[in-house]
Protein backbone atom coordinates (compact mmCIF):
# COMPACT_ATOMS: atom_id res chain seq x y z
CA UNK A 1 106.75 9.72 -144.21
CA UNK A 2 104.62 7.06 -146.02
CA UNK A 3 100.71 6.92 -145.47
CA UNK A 4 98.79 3.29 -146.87
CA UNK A 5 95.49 4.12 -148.77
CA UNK A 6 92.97 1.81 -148.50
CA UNK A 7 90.01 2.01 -150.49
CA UNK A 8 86.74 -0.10 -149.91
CA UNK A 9 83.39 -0.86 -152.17
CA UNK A 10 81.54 2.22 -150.87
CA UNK A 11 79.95 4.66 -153.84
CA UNK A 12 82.12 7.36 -151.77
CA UNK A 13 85.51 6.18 -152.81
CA UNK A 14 85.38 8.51 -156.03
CA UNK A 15 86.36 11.25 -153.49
CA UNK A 16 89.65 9.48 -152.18
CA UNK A 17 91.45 10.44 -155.14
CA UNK A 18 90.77 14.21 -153.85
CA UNK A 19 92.12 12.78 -150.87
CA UNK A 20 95.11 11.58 -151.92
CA UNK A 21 96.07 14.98 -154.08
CA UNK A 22 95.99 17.08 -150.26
CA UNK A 23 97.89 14.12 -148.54
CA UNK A 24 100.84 14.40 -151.42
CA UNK A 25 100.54 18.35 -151.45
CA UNK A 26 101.76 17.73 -148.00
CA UNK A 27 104.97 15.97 -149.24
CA UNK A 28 103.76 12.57 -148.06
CA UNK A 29 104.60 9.57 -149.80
CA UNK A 30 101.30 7.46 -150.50
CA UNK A 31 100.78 3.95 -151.38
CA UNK A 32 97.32 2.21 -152.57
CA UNK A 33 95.57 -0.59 -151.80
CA UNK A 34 91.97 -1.48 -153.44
CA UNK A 35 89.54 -3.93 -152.64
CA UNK A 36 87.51 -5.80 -154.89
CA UNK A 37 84.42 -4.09 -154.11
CA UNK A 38 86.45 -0.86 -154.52
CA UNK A 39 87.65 -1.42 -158.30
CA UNK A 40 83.93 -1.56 -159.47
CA UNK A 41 83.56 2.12 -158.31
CA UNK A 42 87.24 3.11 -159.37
CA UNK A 43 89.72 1.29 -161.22
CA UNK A 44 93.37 1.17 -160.72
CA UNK A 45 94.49 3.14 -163.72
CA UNK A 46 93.03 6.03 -162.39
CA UNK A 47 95.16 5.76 -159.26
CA UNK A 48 98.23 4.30 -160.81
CA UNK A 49 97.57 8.10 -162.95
CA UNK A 50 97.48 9.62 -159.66
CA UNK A 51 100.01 8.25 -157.59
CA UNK A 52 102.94 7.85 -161.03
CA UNK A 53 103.33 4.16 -159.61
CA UNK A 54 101.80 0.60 -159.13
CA UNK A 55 98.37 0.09 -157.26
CA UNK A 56 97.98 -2.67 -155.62
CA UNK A 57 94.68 -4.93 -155.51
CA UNK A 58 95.88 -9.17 -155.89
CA UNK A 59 96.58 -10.83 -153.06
CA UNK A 60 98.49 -13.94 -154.96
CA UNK A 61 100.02 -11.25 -157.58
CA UNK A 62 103.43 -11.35 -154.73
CA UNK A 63 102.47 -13.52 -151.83
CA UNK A 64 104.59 -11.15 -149.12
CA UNK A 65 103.03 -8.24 -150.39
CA UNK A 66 101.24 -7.61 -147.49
CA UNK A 67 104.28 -7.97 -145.25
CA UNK A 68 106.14 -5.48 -147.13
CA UNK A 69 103.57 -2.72 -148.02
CA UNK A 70 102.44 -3.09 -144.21
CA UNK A 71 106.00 -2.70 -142.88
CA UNK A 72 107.04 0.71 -145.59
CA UNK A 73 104.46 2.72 -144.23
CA UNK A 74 103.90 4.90 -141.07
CA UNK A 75 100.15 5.12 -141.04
CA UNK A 76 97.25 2.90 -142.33
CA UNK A 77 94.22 4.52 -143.59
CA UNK A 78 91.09 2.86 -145.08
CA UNK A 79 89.19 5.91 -146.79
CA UNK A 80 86.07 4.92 -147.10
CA UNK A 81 85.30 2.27 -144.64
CA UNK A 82 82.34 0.19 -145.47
CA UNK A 83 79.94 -1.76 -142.57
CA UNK A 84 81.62 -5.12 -144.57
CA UNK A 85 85.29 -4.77 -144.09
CA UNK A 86 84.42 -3.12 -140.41
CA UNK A 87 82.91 -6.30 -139.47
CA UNK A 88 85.37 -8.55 -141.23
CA UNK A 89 88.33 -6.90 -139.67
CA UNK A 90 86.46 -7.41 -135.91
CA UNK A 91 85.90 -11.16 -136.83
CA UNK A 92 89.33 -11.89 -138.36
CA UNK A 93 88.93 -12.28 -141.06
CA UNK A 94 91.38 -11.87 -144.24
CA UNK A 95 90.53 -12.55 -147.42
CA UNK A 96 91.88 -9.71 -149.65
CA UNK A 97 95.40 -8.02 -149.91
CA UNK A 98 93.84 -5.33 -147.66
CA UNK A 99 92.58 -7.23 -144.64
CA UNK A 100 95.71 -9.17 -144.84
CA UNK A 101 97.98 -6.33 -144.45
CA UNK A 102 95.93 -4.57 -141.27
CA UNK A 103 95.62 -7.71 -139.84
CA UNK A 104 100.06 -7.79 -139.77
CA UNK A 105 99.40 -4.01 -138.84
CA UNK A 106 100.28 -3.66 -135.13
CA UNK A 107 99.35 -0.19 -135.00
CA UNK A 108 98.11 3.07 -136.68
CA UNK A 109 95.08 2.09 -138.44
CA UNK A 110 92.72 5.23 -138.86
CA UNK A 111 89.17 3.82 -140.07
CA UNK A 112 87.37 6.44 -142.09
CA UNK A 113 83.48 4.85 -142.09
CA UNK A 114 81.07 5.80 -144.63
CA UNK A 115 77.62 4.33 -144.97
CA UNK A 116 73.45 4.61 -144.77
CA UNK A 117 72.27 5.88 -141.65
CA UNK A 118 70.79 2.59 -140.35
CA UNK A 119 73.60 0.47 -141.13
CA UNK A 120 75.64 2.84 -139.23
CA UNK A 121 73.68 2.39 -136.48
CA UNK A 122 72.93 -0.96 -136.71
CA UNK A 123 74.01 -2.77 -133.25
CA UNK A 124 76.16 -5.32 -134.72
CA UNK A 125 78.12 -2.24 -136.77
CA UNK A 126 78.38 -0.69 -133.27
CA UNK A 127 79.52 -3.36 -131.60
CA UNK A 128 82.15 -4.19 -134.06
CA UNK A 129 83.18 -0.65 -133.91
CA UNK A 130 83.42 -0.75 -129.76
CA UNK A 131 85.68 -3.98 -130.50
CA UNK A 132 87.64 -2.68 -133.18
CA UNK A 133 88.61 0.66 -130.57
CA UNK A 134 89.56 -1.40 -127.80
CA UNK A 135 91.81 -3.21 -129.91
CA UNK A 136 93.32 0.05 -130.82
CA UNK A 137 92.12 0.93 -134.78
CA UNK A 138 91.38 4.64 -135.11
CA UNK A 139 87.76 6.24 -136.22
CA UNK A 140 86.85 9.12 -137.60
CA UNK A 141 82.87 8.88 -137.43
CA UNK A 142 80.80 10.17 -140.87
CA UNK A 143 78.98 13.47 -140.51
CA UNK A 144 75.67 14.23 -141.14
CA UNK A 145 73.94 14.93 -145.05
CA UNK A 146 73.23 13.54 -148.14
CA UNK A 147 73.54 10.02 -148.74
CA UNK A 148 73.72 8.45 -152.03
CA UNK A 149 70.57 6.78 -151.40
CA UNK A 150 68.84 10.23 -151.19
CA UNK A 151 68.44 9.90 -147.52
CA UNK A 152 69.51 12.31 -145.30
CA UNK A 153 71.12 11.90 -142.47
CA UNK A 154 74.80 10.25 -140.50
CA UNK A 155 76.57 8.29 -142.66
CA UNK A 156 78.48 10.79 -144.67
CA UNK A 157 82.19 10.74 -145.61
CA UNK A 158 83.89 13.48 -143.76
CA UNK A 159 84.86 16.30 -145.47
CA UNK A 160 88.09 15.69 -147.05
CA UNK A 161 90.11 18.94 -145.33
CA UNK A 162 88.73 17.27 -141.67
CA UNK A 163 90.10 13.90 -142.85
CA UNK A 164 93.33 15.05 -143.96
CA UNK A 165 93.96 17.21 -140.29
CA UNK A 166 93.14 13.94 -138.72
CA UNK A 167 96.02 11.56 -140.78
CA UNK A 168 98.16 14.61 -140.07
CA UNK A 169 97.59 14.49 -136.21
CA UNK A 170 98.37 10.48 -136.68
CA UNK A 171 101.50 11.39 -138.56
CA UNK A 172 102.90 14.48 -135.89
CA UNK A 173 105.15 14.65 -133.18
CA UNK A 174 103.56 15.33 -129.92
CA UNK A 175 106.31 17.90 -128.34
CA UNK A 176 102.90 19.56 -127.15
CA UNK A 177 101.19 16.43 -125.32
CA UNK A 178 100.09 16.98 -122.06
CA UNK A 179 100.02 20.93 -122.96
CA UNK A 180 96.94 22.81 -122.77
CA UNK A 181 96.92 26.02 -125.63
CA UNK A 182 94.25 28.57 -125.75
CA UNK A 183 94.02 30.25 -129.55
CA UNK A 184 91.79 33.64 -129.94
CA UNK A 185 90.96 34.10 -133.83
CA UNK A 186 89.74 35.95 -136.27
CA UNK A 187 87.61 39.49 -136.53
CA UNK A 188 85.20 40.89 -133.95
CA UNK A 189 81.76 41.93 -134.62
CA UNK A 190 80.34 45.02 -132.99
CA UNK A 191 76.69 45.64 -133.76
CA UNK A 192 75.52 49.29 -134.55
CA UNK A 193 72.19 48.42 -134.61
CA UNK A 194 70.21 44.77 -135.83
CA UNK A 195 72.28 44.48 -139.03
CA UNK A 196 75.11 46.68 -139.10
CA UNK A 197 78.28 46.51 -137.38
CA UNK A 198 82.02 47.51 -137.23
CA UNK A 199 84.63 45.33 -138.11
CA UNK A 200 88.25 44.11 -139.84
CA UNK A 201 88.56 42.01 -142.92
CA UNK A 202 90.42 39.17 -140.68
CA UNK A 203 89.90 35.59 -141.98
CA UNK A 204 91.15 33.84 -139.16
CA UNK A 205 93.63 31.83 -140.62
CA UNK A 206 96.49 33.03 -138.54
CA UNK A 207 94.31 32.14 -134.92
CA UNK A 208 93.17 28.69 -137.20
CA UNK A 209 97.20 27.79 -138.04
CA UNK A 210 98.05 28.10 -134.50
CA UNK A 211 95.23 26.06 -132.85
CA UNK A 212 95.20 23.21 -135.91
CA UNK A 213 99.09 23.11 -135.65
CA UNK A 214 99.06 23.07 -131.72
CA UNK A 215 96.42 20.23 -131.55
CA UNK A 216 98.72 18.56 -133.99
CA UNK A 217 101.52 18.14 -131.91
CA UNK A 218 99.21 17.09 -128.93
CA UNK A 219 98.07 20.00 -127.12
CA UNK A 220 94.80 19.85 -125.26
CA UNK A 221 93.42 23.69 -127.63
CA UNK A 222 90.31 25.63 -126.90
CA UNK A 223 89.71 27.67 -129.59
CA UNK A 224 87.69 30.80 -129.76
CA UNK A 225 86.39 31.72 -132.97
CA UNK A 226 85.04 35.63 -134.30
CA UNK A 227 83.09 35.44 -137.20
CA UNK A 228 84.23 33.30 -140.69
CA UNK A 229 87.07 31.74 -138.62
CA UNK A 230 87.95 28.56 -140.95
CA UNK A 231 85.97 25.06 -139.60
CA UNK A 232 88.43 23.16 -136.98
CA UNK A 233 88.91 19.41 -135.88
CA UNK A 234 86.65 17.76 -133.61
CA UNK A 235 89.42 17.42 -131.58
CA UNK A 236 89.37 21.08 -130.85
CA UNK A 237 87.13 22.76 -128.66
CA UNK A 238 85.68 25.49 -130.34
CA UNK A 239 84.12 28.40 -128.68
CA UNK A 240 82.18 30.60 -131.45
CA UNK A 241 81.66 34.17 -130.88
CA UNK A 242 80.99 37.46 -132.42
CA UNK A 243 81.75 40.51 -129.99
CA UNK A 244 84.90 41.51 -128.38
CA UNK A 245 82.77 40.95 -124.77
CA UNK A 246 81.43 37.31 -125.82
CA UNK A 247 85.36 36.83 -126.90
CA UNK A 248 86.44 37.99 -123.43
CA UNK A 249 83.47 36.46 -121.57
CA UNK A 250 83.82 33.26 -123.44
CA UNK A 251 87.80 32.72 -121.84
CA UNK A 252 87.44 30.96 -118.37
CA UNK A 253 90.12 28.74 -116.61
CA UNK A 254 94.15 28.40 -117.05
CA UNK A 255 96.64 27.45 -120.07
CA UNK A 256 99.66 26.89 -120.40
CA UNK A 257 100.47 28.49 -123.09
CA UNK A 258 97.85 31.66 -124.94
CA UNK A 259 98.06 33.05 -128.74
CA UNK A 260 96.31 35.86 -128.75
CA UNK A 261 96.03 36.11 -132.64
CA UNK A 262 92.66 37.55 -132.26
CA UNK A 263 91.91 41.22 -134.48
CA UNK A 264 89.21 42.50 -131.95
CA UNK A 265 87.67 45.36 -133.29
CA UNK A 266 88.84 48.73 -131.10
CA UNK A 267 85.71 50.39 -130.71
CA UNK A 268 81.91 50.03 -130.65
CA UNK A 269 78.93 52.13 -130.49
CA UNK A 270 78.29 53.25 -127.07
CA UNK A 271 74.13 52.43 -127.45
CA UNK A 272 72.94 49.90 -129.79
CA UNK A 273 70.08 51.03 -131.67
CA UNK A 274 66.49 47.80 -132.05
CA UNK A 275 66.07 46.69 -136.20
CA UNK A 276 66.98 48.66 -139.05
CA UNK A 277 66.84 52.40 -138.35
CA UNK A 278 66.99 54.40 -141.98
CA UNK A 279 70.43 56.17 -142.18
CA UNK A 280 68.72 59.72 -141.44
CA UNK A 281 67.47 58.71 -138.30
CA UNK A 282 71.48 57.98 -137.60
CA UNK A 283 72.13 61.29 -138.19
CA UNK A 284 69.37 63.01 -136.00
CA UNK A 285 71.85 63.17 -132.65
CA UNK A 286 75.27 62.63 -131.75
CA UNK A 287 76.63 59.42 -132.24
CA UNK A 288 79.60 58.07 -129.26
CA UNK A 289 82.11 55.28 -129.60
CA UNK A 290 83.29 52.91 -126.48
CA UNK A 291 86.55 51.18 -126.55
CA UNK A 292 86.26 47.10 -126.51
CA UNK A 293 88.12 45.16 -124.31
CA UNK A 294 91.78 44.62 -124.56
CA UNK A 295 91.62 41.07 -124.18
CA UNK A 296 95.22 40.27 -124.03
CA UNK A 297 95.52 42.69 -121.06
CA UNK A 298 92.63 41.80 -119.34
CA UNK A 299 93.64 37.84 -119.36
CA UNK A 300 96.80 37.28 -119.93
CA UNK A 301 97.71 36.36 -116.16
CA UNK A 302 95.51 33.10 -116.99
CA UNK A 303 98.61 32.06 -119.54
CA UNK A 304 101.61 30.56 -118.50
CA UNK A 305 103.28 31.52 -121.52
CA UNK A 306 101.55 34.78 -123.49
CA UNK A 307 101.96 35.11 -127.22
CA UNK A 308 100.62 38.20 -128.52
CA UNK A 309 100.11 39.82 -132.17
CA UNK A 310 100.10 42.87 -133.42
CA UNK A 311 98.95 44.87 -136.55
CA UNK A 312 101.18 48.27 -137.50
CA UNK A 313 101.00 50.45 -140.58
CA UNK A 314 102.68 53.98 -139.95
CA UNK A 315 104.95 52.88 -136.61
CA UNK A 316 107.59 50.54 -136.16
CA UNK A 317 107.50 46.93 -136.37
CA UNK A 318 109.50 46.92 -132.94
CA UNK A 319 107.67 50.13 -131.26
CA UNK A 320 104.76 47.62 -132.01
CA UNK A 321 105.93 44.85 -130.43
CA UNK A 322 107.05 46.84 -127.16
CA UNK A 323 103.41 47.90 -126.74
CA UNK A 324 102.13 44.28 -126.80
CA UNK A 325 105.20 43.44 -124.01
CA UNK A 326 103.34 45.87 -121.52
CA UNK A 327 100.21 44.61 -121.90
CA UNK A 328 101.95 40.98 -120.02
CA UNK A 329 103.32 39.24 -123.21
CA UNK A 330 106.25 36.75 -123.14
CA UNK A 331 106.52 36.58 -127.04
CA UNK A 332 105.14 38.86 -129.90
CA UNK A 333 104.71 38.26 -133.20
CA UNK A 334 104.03 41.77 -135.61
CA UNK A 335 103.30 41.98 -139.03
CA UNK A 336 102.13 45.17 -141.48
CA UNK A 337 98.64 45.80 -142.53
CA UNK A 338 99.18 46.02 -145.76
CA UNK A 339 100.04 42.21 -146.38
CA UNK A 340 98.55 40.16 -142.94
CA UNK A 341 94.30 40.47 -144.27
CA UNK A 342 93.24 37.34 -145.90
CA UNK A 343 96.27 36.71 -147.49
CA UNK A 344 97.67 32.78 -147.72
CA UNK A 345 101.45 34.56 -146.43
CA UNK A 346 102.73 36.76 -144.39
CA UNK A 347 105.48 38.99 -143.34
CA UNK A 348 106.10 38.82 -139.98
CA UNK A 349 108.60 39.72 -137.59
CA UNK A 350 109.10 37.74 -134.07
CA UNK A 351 110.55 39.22 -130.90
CA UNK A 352 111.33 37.38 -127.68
CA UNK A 353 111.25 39.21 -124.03
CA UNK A 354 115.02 40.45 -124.81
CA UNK A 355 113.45 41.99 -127.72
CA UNK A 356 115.61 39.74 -130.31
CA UNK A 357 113.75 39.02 -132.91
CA UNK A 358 113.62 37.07 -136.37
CA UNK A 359 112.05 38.12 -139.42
CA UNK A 360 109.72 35.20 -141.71
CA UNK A 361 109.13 36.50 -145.19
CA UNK A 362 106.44 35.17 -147.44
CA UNK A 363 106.00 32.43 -144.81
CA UNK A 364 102.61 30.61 -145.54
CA UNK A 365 100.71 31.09 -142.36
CA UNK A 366 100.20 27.57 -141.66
CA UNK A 367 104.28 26.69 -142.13
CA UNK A 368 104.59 30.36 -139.83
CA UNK A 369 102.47 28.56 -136.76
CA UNK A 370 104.49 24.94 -136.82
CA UNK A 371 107.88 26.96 -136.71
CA UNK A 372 106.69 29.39 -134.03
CA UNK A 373 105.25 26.39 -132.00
CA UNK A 374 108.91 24.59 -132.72
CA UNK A 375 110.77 27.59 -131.32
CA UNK A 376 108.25 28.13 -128.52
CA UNK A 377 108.02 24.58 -127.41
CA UNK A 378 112.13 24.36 -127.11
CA UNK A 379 112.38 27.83 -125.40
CA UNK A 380 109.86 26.38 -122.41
CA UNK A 381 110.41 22.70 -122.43
């Protein structure tokens, strides 16, 4: 796999290089292309350091340059985009090694824009843009903050982790297309009174891997978050919550296929208590829990296919899993406390309806969902 950098005269190209480290960490060959306006902000050698090979900026250094470095690589991206070579590319024009090679580009071109606010929403910008989408370029539009002008406002380069997921959804197979995937994630919340609450120290991650990875591979994914559940793709509809109620309340309509990686929190008070009450007055009458709602066994006939999870520590890893089965699950997933809590990997142990199962050790989470999904996907297709 072989992404094109392309790197424009915008003051924001000195992140690309950050860019370019996450794209490689990802075992994906790069290649990179400068502009002229780009080598005033960061020069070659700094790439060439980067990359262990040749940067390319001359059009007339190899005349079929563009022909060949267009024709090696899977996926064009021009990180940052300025208003300039948006409007140049709409009008034709190609007067650089850059232009010339997405102009012999007959697909996969993601545009990564990154500009003041008015010249980003300056008609003729726009309309270029409209143009440039209808011919079939990819954009990922700037978000909203600081500018380098000391403005604030939209016009920012996206944060580097959202740019990356998006190449990556460029780059994957699409075994999930047409699928729709519903994710639960992270911890629950349950409120004691205005500022305290029970809890688990779930990140999220696990819920986050599943939903990014599903989305990857095409899958229309709702998403819905507890609390400190990692920031997702646009492309992902997000549902934040904080209860184990809002989590259940929030889940409306069908799926094909539902991951119930969620670590709702068990119990609640029964009465929550207005502001800050000092910890004698908890201690002046009797205090009674409520169980939350099991959300896998309240929705699960919503879910063509159910995936549940499930945290053990003194029983069995399979006694665990047979649990989750009679709650409606198709497929469950189990790992021990003392190593699935905000930990990069895992140890986790999957078990089909038959109850076969196979183990993943040390399995980065986000490796863990895209080999799940792979199994998954081929069991149901």
């Amino acid at each position: 796999m072989k992404v094109l950098i392309g790197v424009t005269g915008s003051i924001s190209s000195y992140k690309t290089p950050d860019l370019i480290r996450k794209i490689r960490a990802k075992n994906i060959d790069v290649e990179i292309v400068l502009s002229r306006g780009a080598e005033k902000f960061v020069g070659k050698t700094s790439f060439e350091g980067l990359i262990g090979k040749k940067v390319y900026s001359d059009l007339w250094e190899d005349p079929m340059s563009h022909i060949h470095l267009e024709r090696s690589c899977d996926l064009i991206v021009v990180c940052p985009t300025t208003a300039h070579f948006i409007s140049k590319l709409n009008s034709g024009l190609a007067d650089d090694l850059l232009s010339n090679i997405i102009l012999a580009k007959k697909s996969k071109v993601l545009l990564i824009p990154s500009m003041n606010t008015n010249m980003w929403n300056n008609a003729a910008i726009r309309k270029n843009i409209s143009d440039l989408k209808k011919r079939g370029f990819s954009f990922m539009d700037p978000e909203e903050g600081s500018l380098a002008c000391g403005e604030e406002g939209l016009g920012r380069l996206p944060d580097l982790e959202m740019i990356l997921y998006e190449i990556l959804f460029h780059l994957s197979d699409k075994s999930f297309e047409k699928k729709s995937v519903l994710v639960t994630a992270g911890p629950t919340q349950e409120f004691i009174d205005d500022v305290r609450f029970f809890s688990n120290p779930s990140t999220g991650n696990m819920g986050f891997s599943f939903a990014l990875n599903a989305w990857l591979k095409g899958a229309d994914v709702t998403l819905i978050a507890g609390p400190g559940t990692p920031r997702s793709p646009e492309g992902i509809r997000r549902i934040d919550v904080t209860s184990s109620e809002e989590m259940k309340d929030s889940i409306e309509g069908s799926y094909d296929y539902g991951f119930f990686t969620a670590a709702v929190t068990d119990f609640s008070f029964r009465t929550r208590k207005e502001g800050k009450p000092s910890k004698d007055d908890w201690f002046k009458e009797d205090v009674y829990l409520k169980k939350s709602p099991d959300i896998l066994e309240t929705k699960y006939k919503i879910c063509g296919k159910v995936i549940g999870f499930s945290v053990y520590s003194e029983d069995s890893s399979l006694n665990a899993a047979k649990k989750v089965f009679k709650k409606g699950a198709d497929y469950v997933i189990t790992n021990n406390s003392s190593n699935c809590f905000g930990k990069k990997d895992t140890d986790v142990e999957f078990f089909d309806a038959s109850l076969s199962s196979t183990e993943f050790k040390n399995v980065d989470k986000m490796i863990l969902a895209e080999k799940i999904l792979n199994i998954i996907g081929d069991k149901n297709d």
